[in-house]
Protein backbone atom coordinates (compact mmCIF):
# COMPACT_ATOMS: atom_id res chain seq x y z
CA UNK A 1 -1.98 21.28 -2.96
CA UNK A 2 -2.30 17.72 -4.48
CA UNK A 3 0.13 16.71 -7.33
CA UNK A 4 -1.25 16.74 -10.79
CA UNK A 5 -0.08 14.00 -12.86
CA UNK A 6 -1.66 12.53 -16.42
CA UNK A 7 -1.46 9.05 -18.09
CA UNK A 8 -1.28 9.16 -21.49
CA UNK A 9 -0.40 7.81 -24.47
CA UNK A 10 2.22 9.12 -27.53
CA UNK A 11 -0.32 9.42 -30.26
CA UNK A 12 -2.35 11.86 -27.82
CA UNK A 13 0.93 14.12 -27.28
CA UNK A 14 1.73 13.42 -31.31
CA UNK A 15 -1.46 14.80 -32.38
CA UNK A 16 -0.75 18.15 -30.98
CA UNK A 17 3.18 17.87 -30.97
CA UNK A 18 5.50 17.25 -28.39
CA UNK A 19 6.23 20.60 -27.10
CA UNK A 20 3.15 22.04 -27.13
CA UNK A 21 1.86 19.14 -25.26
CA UNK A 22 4.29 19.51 -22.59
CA UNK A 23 3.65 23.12 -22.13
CA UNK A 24 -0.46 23.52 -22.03
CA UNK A 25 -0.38 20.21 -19.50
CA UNK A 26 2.12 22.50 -17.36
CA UNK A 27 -0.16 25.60 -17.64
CA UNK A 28 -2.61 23.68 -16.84
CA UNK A 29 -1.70 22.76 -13.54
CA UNK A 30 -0.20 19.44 -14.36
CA UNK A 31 3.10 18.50 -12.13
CA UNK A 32 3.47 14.81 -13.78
CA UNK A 33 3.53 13.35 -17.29
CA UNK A 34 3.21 9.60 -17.68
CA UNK A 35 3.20 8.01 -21.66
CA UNK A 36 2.49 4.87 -20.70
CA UNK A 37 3.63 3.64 -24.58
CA UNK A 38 7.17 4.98 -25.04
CA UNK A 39 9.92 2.82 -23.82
CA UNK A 40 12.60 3.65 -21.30
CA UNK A 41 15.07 2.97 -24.82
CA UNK A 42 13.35 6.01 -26.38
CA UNK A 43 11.84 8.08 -24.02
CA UNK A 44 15.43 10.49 -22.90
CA UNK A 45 14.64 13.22 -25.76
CA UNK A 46 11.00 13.04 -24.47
CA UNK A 47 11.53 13.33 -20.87
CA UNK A 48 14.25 16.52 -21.27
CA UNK A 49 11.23 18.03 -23.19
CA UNK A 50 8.83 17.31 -20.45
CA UNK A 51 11.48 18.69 -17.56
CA UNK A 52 11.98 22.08 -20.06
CA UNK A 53 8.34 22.38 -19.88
CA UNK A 54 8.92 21.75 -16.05
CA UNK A 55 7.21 18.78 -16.04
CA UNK A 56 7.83 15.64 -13.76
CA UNK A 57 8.54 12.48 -16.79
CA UNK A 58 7.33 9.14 -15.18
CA UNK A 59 8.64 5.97 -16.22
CA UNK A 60 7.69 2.47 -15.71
CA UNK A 61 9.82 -0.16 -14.09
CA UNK A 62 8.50 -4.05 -14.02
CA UNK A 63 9.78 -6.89 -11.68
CA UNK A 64 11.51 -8.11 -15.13
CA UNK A 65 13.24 -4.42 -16.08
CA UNK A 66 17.17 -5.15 -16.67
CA UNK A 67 19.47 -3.08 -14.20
CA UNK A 68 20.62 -1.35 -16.75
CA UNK A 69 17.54 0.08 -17.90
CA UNK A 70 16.13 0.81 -14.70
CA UNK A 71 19.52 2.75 -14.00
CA UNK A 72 18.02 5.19 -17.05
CA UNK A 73 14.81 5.34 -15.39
CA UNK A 74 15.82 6.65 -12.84
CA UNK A 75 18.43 8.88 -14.47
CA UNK A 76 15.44 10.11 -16.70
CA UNK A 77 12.95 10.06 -14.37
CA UNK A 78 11.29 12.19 -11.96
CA UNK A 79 8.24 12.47 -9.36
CA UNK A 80 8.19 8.51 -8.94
CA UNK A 81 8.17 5.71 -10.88
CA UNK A 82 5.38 3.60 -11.86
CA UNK A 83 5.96 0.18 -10.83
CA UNK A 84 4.45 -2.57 -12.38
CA UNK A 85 3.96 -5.60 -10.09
CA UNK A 86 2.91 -8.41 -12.43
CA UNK A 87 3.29 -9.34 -16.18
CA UNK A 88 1.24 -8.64 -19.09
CA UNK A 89 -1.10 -5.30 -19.14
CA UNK A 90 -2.61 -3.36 -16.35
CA UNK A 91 -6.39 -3.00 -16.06
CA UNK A 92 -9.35 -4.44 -14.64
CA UNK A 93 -8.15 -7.91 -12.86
CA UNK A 94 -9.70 -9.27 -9.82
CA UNK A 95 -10.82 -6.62 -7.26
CA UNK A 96 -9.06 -9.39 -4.46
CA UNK A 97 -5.88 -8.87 -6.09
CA UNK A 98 -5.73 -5.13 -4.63
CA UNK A 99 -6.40 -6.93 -0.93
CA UNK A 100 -5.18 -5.20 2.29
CA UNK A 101 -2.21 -7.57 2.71
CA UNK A 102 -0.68 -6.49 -0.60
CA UNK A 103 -0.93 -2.73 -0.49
CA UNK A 104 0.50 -3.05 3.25
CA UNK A 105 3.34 -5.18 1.81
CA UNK A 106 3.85 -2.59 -0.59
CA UNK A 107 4.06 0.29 1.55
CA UNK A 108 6.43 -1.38 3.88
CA UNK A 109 8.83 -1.91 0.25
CA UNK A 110 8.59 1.81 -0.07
CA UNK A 111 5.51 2.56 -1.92
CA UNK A 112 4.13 5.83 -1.76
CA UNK A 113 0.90 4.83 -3.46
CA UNK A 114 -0.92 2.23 -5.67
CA UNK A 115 -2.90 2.86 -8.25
CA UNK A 116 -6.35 0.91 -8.52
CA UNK A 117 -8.80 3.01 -10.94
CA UNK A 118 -9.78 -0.24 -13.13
CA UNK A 119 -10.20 -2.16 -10.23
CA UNK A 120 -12.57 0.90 -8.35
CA UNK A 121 -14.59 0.72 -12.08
CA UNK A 122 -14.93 -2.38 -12.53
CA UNK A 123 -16.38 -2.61 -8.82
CA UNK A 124 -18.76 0.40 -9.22
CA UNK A 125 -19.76 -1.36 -12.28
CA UNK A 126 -20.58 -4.49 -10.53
CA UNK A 127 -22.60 -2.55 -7.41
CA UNK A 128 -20.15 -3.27 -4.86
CA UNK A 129 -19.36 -0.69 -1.99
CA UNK A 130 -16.52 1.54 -3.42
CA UNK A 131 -16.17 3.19 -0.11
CA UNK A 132 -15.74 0.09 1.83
CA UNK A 133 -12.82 -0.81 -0.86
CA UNK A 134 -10.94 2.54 -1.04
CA UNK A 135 -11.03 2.60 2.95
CA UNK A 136 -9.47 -1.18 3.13
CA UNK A 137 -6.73 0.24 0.97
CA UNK A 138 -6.60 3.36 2.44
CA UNK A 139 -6.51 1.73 6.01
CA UNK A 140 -3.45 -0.49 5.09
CA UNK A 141 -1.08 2.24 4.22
CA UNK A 142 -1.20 3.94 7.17
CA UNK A 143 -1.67 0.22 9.31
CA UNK A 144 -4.48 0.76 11.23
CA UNK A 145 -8.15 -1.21 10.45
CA UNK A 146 -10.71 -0.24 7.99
CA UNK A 147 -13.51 1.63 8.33
């Protein structure tokens, strides 16, 4: 019952070609496809594959996308769209940076979720309480306190 989706990148879905790709991730179980390395400019023949193989495409839209490229996004894409909220690459940045106050604010834009893996690494890697984290993020999309 919870959506399936993978992050990946072209030379991944190159190795074993396109269609093939697209088809054992949807036999798999996969509902999503996300490759985070082909631009909105080249990613249409891409993302009709993926929706033959009846696969969600995902696209990425920044703060800096041009209006008319995110009007292809979301002409192309499907499932959501990964929004990228500040420049330069994702990845592990300061666990404070994913703080309460900004996944609220986000949810209250219309978020339906954030995604914080390198940030829930880099704390495990560090010793800090994961669970304490994930709740405080948790607890601010649905607006009630932290466990």
């Amino acid at each position: 019952d919870v959506p399936l989706g993978i992050l990946t990148y072209a030379n991944l879905v190159m190795a074993r070609g396109r269609t093939d790709f697209f088809n054992r991730a949807a036999a798999a179980g996969t509902d999503s496809l996300l490759i985070a390395d082909v631009p909105a400019r080249e990613i249409e023949p891409w993302a009709m594959e993926m929706r033959a193989a009846e696969l969600d495409p995902v696209l990425i839209a920044a703060s800096n996308t041009p209006p008319e490229t995110l009007a292809e996004i979301a002409r192309l894409g499907a499932g959501y769209t990964y929004c990228v909220t500040r420049a330069g690459i994702t990845g592990v940045h300061a666990a404070a940076e994913f703080d309460r106050g900004l996944i609220a604010a986000l949810a209250e834009a219309g978020a339906a979720g954030v995604i914080s893996g390198s940030a829930i690494v880099s704390l495990a890697a560090q010793g800090g309480d994961v669970a304490r984290f994930v709740a405080t993020l948790k607890a601010a999309t649905r607006n009630d306190s932290a466990a």
